[in-house]
PDB file of N, CA and C in Angstrom:
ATOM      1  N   UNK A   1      99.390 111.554  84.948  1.00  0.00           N
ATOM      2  CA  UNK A   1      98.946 111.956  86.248  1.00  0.00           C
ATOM      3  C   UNK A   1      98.048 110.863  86.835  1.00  0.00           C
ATOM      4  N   UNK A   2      98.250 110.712  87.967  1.00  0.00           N
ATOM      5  CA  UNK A   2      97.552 109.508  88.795  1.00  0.00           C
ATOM      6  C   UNK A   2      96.408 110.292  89.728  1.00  0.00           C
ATOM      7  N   UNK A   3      94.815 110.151  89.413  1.00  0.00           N
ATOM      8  CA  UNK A   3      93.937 110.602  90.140  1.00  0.00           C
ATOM      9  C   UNK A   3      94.092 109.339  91.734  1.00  0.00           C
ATOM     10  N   UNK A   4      93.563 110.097  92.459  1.00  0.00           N
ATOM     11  CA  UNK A   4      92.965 109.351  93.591  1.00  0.00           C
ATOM     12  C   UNK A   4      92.063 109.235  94.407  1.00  0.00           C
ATOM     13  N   UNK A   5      90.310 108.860  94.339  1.00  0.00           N
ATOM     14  CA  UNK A   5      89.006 108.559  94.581  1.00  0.00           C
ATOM     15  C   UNK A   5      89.390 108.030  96.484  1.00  0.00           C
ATOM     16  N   UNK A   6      88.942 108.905  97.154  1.00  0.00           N
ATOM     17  CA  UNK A   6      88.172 108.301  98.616  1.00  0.00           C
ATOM     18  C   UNK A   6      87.006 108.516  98.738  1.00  0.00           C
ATOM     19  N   UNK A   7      86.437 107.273  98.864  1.00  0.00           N
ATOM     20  CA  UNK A   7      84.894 107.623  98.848  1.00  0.00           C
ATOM     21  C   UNK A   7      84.472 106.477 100.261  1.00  0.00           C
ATOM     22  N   UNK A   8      83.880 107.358 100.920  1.00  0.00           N
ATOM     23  CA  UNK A   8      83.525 107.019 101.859  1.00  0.00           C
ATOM     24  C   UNK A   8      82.175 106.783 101.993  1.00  0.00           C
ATOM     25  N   UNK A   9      82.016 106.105 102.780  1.00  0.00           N
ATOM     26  CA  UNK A   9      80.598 105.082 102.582  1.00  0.00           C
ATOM     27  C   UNK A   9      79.585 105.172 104.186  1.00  0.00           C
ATOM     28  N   UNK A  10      78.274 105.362 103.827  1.00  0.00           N
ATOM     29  CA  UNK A  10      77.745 104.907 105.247  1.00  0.00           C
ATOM     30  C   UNK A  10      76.392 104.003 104.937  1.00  0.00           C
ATOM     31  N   UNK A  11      76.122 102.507 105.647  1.00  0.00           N
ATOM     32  CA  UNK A  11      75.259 101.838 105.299  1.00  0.00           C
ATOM     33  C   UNK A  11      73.918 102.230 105.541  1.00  0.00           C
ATOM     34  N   UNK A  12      73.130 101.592 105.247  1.00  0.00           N
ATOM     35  CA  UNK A  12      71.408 102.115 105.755  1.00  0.00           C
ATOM     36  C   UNK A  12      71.777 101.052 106.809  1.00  0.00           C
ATOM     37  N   UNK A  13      70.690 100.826 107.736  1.00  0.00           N
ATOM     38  CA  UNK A  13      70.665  99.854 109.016  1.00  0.00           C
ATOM     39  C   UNK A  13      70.553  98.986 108.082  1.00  0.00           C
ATOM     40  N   UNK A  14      70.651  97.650 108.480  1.00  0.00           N
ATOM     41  CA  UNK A  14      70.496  96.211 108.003  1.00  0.00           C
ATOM     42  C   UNK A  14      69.845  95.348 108.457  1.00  0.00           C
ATOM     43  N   UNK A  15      69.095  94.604 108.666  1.00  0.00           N
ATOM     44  CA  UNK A  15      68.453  93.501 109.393  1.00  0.00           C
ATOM     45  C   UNK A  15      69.828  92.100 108.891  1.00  0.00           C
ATOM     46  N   UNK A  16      70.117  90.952 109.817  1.00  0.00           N
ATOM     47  CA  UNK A  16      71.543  90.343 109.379  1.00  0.00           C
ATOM     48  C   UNK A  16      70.469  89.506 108.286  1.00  0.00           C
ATOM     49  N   UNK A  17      70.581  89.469 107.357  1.00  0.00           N
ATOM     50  CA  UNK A  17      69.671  89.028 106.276  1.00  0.00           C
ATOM     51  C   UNK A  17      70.303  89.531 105.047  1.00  0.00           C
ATOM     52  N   UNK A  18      69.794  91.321 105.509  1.00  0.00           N
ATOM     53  CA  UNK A  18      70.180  92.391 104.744  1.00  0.00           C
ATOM     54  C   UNK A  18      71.779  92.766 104.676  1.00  0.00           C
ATOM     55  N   UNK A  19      72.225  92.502 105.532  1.00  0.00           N
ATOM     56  CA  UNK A  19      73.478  92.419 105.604  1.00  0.00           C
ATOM     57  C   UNK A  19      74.000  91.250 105.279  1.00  0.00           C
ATOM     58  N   UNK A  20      74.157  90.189 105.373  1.00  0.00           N
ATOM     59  CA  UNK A  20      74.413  89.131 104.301  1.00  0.00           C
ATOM     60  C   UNK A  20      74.298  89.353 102.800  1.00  0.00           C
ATOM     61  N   UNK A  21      73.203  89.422 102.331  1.00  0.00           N
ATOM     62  CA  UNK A  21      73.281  90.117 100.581  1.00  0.00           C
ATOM     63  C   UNK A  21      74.018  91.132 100.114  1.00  0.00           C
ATOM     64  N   UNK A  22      74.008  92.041 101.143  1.00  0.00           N
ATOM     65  CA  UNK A  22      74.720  93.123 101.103  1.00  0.00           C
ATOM     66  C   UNK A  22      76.114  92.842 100.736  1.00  0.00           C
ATOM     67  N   UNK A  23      76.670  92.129 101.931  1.00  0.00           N
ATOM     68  CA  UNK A  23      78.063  91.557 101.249  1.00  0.00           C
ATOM     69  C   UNK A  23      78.098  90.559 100.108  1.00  0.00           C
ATOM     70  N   UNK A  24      77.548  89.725 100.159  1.00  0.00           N
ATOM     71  CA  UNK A  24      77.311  89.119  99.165  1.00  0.00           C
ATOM     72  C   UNK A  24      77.109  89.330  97.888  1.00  0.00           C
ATOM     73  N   UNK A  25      76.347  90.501  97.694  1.00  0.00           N
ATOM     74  CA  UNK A  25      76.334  91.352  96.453  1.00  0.00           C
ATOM     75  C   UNK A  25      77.700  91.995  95.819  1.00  0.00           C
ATOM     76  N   UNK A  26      78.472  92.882  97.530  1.00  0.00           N
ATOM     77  CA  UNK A  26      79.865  93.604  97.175  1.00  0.00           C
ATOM     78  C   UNK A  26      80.475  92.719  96.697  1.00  0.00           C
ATOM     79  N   UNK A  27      80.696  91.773  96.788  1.00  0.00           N
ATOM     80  CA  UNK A  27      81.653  90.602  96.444  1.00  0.00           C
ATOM     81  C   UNK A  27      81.424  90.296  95.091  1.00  0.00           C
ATOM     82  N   UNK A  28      80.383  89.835  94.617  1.00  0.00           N
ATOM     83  CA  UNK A  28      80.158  89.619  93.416  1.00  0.00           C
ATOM     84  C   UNK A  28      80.229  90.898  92.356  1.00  0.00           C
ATOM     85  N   UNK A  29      79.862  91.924  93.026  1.00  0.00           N
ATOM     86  CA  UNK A  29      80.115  93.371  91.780  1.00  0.00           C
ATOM     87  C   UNK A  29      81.499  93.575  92.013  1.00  0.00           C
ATOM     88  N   UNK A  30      82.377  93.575  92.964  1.00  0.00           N
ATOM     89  CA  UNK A  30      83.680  94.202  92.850  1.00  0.00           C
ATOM     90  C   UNK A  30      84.142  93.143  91.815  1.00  0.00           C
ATOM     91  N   UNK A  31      83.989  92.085  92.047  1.00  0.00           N
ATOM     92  CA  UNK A  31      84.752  90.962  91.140  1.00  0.00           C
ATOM     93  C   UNK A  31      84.722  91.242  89.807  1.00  0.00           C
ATOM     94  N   UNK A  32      83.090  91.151  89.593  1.00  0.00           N
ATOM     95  CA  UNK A  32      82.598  90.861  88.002  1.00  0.00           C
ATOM     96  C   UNK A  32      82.222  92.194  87.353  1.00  0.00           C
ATOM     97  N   UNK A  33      81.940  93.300  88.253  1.00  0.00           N
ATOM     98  CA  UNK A  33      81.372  94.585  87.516  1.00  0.00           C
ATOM     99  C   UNK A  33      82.324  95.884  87.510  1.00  0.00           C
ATOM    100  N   UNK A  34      83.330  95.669  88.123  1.00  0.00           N
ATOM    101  CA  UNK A  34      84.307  96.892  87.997  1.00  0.00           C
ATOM    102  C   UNK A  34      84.839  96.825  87.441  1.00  0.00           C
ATOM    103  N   UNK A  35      85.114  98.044  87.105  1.00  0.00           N
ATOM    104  CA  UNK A  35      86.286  98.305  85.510  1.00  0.00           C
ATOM    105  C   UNK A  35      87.554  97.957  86.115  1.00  0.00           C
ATOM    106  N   UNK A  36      88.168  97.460  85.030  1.00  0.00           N
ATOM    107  CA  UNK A  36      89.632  97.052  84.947  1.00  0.00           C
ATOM    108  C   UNK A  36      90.376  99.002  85.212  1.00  0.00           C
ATOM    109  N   UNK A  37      90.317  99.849  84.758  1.00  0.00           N
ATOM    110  CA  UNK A  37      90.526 101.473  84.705  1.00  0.00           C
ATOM    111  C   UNK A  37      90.735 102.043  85.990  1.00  0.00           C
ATOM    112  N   UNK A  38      89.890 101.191  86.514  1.00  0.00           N
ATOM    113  CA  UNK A  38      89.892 101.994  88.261  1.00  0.00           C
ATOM    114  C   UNK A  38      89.897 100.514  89.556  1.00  0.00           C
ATOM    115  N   UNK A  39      91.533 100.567  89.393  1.00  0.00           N
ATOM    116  CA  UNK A  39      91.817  99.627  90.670  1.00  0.00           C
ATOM    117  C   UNK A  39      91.613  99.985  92.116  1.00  0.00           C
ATOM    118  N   UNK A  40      90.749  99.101  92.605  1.00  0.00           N
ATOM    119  CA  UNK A  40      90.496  99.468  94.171  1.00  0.00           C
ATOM    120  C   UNK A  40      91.734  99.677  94.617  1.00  0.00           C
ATOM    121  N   UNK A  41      92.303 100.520  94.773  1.00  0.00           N
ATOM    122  CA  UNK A  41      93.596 100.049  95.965  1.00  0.00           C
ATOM    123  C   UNK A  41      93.529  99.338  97.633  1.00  0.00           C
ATOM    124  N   UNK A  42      92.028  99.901  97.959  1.00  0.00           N
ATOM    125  CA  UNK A  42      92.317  99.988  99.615  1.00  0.00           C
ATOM    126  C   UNK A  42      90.671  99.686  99.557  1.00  0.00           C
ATOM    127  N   UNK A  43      90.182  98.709 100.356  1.00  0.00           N
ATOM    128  CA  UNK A  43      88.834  98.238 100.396  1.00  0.00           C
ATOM    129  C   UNK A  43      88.689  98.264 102.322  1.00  0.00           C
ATOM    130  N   UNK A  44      88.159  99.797 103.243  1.00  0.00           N
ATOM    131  CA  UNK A  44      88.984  99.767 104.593  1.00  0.00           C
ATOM    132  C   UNK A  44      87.271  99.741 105.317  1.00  0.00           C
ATOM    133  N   UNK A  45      87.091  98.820 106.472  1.00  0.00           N
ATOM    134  CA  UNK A  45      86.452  98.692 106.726  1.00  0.00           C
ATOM    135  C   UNK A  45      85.270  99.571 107.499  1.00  0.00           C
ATOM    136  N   UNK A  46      86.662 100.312 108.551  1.00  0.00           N
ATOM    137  CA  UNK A  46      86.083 101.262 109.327  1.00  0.00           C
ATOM    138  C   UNK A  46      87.256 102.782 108.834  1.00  0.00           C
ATOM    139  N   UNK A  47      85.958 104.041 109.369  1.00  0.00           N
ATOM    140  CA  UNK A  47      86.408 105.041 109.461  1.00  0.00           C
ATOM    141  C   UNK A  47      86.593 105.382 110.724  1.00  0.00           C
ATOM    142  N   UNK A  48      87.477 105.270 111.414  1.00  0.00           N
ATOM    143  CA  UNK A  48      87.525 105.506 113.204  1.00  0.00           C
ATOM    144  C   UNK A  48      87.330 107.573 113.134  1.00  0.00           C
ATOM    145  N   UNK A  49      86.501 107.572 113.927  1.00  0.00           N
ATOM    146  CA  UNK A  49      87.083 109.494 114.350  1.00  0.00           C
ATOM    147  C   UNK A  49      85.872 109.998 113.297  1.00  0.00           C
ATOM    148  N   UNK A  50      84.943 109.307 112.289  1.00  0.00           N
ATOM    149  CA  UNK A  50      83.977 109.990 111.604  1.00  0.00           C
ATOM    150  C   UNK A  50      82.866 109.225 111.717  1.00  0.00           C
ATOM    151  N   UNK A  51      82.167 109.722 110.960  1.00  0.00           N
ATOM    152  CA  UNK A  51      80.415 108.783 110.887  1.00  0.00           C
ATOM    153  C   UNK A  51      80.616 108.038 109.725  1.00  0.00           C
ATOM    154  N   UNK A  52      80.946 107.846 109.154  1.00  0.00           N
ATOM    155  CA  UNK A  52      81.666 106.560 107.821  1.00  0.00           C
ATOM    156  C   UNK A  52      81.992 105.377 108.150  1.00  0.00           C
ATOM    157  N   UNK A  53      81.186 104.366 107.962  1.00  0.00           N
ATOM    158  CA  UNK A  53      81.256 103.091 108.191  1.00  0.00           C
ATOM    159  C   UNK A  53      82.622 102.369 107.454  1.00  0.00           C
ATOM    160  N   UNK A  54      83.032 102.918 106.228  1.00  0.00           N
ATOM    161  CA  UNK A  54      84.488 102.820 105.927  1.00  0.00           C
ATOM    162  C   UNK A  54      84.327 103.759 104.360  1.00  0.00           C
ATOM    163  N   UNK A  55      85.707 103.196 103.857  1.00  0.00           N
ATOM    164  CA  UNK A  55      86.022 103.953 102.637  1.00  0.00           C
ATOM    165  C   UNK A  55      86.642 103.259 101.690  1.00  0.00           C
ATOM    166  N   UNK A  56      86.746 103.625 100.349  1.00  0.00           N
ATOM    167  CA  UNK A  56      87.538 102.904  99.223  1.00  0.00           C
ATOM    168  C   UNK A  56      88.534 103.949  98.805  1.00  0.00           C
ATOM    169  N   UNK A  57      89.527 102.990  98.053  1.00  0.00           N
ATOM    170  CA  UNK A  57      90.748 104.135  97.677  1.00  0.00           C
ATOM    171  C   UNK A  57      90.681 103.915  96.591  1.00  0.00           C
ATOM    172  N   UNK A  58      90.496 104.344  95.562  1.00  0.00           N
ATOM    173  CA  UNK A  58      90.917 103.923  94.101  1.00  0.00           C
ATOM    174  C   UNK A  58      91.830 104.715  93.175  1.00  0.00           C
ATOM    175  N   UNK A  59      92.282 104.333  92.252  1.00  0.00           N
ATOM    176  CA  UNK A  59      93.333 105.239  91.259  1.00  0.00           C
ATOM    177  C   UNK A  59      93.405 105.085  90.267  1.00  0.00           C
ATOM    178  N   UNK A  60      93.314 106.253  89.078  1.00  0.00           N
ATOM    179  CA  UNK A  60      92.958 106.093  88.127  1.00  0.00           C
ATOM    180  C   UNK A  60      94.031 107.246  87.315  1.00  0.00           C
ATOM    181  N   UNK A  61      94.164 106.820  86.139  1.00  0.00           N
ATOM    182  CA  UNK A  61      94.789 107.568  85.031  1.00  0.00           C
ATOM    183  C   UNK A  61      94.104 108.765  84.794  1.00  0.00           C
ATOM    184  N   UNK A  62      92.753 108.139  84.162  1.00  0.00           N
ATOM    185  CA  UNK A  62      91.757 108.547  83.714  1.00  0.00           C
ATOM    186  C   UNK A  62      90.238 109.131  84.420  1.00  0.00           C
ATOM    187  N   UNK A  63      90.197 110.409  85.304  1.00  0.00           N
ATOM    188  CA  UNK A  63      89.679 110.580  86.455  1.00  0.00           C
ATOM    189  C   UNK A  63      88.026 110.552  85.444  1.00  0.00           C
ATOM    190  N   UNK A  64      87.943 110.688  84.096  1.00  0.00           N
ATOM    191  CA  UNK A  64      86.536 110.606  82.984  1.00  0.00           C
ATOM    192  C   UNK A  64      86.259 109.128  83.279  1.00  0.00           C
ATOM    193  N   UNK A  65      86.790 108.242  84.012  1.00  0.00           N
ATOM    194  CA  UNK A  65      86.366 106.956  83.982  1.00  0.00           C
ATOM    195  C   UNK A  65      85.721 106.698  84.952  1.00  0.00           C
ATOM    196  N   UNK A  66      85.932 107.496  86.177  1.00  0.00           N
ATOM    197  CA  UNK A  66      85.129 107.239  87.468  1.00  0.00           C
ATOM    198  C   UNK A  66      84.120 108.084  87.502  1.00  0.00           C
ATOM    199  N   UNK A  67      83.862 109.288  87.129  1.00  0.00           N
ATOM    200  CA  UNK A  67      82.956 110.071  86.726  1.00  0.00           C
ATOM    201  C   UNK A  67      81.707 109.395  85.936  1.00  0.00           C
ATOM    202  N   UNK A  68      82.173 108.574  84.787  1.00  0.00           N
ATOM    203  CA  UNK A  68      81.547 107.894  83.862  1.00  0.00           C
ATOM    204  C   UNK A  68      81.115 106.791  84.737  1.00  0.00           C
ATOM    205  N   UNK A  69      81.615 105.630  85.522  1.00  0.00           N
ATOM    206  CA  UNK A  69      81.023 104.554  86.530  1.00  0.00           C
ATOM    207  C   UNK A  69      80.620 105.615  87.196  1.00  0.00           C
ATOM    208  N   UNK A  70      80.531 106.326  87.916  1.00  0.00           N
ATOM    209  CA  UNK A  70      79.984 106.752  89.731  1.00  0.00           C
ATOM    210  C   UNK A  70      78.626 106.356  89.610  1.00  0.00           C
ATOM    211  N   UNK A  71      77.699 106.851  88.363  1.00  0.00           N
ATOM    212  CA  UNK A  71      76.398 106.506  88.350  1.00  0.00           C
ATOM    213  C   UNK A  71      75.678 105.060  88.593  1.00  0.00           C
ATOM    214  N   UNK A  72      76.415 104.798  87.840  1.00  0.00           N
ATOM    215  CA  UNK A  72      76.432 103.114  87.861  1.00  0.00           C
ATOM    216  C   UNK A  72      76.436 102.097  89.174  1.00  0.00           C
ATOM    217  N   UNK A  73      77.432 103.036  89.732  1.00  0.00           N
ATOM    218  CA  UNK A  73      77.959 102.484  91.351  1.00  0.00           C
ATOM    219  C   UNK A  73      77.116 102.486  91.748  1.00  0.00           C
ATOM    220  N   UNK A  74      76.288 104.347  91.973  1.00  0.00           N
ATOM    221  CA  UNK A  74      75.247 104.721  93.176  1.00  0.00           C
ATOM    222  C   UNK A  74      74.114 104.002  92.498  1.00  0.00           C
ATOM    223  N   UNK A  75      73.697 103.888  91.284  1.00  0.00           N
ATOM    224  CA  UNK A  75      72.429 103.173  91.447  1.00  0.00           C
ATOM    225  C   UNK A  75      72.434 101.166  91.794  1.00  0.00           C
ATOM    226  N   UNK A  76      73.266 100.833  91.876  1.00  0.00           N
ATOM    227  CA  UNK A  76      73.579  99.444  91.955  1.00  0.00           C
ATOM    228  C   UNK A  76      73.960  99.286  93.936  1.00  0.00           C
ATOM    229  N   UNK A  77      74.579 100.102  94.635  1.00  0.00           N
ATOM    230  CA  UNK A  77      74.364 100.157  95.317  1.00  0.00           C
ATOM    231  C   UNK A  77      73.530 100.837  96.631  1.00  0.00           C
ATOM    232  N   UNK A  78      72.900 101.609  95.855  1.00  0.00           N
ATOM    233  CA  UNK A  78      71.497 102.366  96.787  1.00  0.00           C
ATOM    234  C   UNK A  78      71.013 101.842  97.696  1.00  0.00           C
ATOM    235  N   UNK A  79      70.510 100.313  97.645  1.00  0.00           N
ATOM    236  CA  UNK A  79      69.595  99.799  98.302  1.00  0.00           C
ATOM    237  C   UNK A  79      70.409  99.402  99.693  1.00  0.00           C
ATOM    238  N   UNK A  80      71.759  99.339  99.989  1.00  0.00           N
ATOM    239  CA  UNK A  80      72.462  99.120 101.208  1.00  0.00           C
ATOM    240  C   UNK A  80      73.012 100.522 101.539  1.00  0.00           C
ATOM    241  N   UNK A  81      73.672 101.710 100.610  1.00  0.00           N
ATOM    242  CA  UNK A  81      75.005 102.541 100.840  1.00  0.00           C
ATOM    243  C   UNK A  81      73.566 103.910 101.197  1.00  0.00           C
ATOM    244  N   UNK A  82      73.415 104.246 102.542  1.00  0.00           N
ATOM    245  CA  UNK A  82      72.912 105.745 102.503  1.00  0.00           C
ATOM    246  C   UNK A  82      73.222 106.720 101.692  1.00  0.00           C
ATOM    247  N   UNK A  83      74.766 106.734 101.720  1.00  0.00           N
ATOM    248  CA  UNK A  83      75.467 108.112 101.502  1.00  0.00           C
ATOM    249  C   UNK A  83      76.275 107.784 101.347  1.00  0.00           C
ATOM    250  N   UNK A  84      77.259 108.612 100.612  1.00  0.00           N
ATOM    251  CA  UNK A  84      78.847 108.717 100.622  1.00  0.00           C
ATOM    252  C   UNK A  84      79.331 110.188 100.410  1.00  0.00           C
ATOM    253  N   UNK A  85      80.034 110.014 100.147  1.00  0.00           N
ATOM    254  CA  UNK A  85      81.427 111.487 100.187  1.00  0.00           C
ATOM    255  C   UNK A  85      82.781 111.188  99.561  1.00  0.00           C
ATOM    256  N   UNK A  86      82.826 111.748  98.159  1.00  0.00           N
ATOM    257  CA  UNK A  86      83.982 111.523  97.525  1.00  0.00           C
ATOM    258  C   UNK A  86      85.238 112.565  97.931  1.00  0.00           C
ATOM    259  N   UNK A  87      86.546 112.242  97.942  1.00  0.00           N
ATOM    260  CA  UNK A  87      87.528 113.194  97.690  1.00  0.00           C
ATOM    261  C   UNK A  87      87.992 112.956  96.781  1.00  0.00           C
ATOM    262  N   UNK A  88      88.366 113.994  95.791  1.00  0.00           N
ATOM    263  CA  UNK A  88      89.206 113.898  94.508  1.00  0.00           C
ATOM    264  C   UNK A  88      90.325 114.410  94.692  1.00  0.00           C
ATOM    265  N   UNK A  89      91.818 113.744  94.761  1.00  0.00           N
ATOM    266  CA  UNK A  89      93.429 114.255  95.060  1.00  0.00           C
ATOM    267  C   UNK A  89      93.941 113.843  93.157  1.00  0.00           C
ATOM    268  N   UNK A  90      95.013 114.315  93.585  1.00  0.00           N
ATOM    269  CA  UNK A  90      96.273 114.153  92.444  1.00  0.00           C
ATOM    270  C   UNK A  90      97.837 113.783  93.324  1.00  0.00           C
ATOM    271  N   UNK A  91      97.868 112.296  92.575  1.00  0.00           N
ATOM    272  CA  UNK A  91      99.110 111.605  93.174  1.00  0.00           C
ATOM    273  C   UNK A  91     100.384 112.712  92.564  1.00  0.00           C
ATOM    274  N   UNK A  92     101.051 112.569  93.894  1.00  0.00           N
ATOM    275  CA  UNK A  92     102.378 113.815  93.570  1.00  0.00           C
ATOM    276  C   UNK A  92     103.450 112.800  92.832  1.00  0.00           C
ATOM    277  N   UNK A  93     104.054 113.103  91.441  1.00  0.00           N
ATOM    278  CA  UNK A  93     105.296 112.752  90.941  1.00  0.00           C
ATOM    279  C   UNK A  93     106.290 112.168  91.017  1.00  0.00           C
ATOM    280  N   UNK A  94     106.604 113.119  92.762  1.00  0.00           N
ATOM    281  CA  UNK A  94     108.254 113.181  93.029  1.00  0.00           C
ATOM    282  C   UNK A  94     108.086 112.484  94.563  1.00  0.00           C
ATOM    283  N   UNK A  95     109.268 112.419  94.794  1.00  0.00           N
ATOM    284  CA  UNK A  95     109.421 111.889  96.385  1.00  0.00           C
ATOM    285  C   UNK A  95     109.931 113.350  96.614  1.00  0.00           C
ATOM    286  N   UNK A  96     110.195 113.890  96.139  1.00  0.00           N
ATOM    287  CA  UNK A  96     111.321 114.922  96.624  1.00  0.00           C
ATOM    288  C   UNK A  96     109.998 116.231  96.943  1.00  0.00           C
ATOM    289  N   UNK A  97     109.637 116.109  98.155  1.00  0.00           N
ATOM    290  CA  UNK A  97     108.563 116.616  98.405  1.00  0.00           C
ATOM    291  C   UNK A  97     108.654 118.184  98.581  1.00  0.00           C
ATOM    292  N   UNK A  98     110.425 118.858  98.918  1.00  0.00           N
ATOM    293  CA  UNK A  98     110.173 120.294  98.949  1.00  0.00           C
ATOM    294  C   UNK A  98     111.480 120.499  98.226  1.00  0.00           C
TER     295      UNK A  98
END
């Protein structure tokens, strides 16, 4: 079974300083600190139609693996990410949808 993580993101304000590190930081943790277990699929900038500055898609076998990082995430990114909002789905099987 294929889990699937949307987690949507909203920044604290930034001074462009703060926002420079900010990315600068994402860049360097997505690279070097994410698990091989949970591939970003979708890294989307904006959420048009909500208050979510954007969202991530990820997918996992093993939904105990993102559970096990989430902590990790939120305390490593606190100091930029206000808030977020996860959805937890299950990728469907079949094409054969009815």
């Amino acid at each position: 079974m294929t889990y699937a993580f949307i987690v949507f993101y909203r920044y604290h304000l930034m001074t462009p300083e703060e926002a420079g590190k900010a990315k600068e930081f994402w860049s360097e943790f997505a690279k070097g600190s994410w698990p091989e277990q949970l591939p970003i699929i979708g890294d989307y900038k904006y959420a048009w139609g909500s208050d979510w500055n954007g969202f991530l898609l990820i997918e996992s076998e093993d939904p105990q693996s993102f559970f096990e990082f989430w902590p990790i995430f939120r305390d490593k990114t606190r100091w930029y990410i206000e808030n977020t909002r996860t959805i937890v789905a299950i990728k469907r099987e079949t094409k054969d949808w009815m």
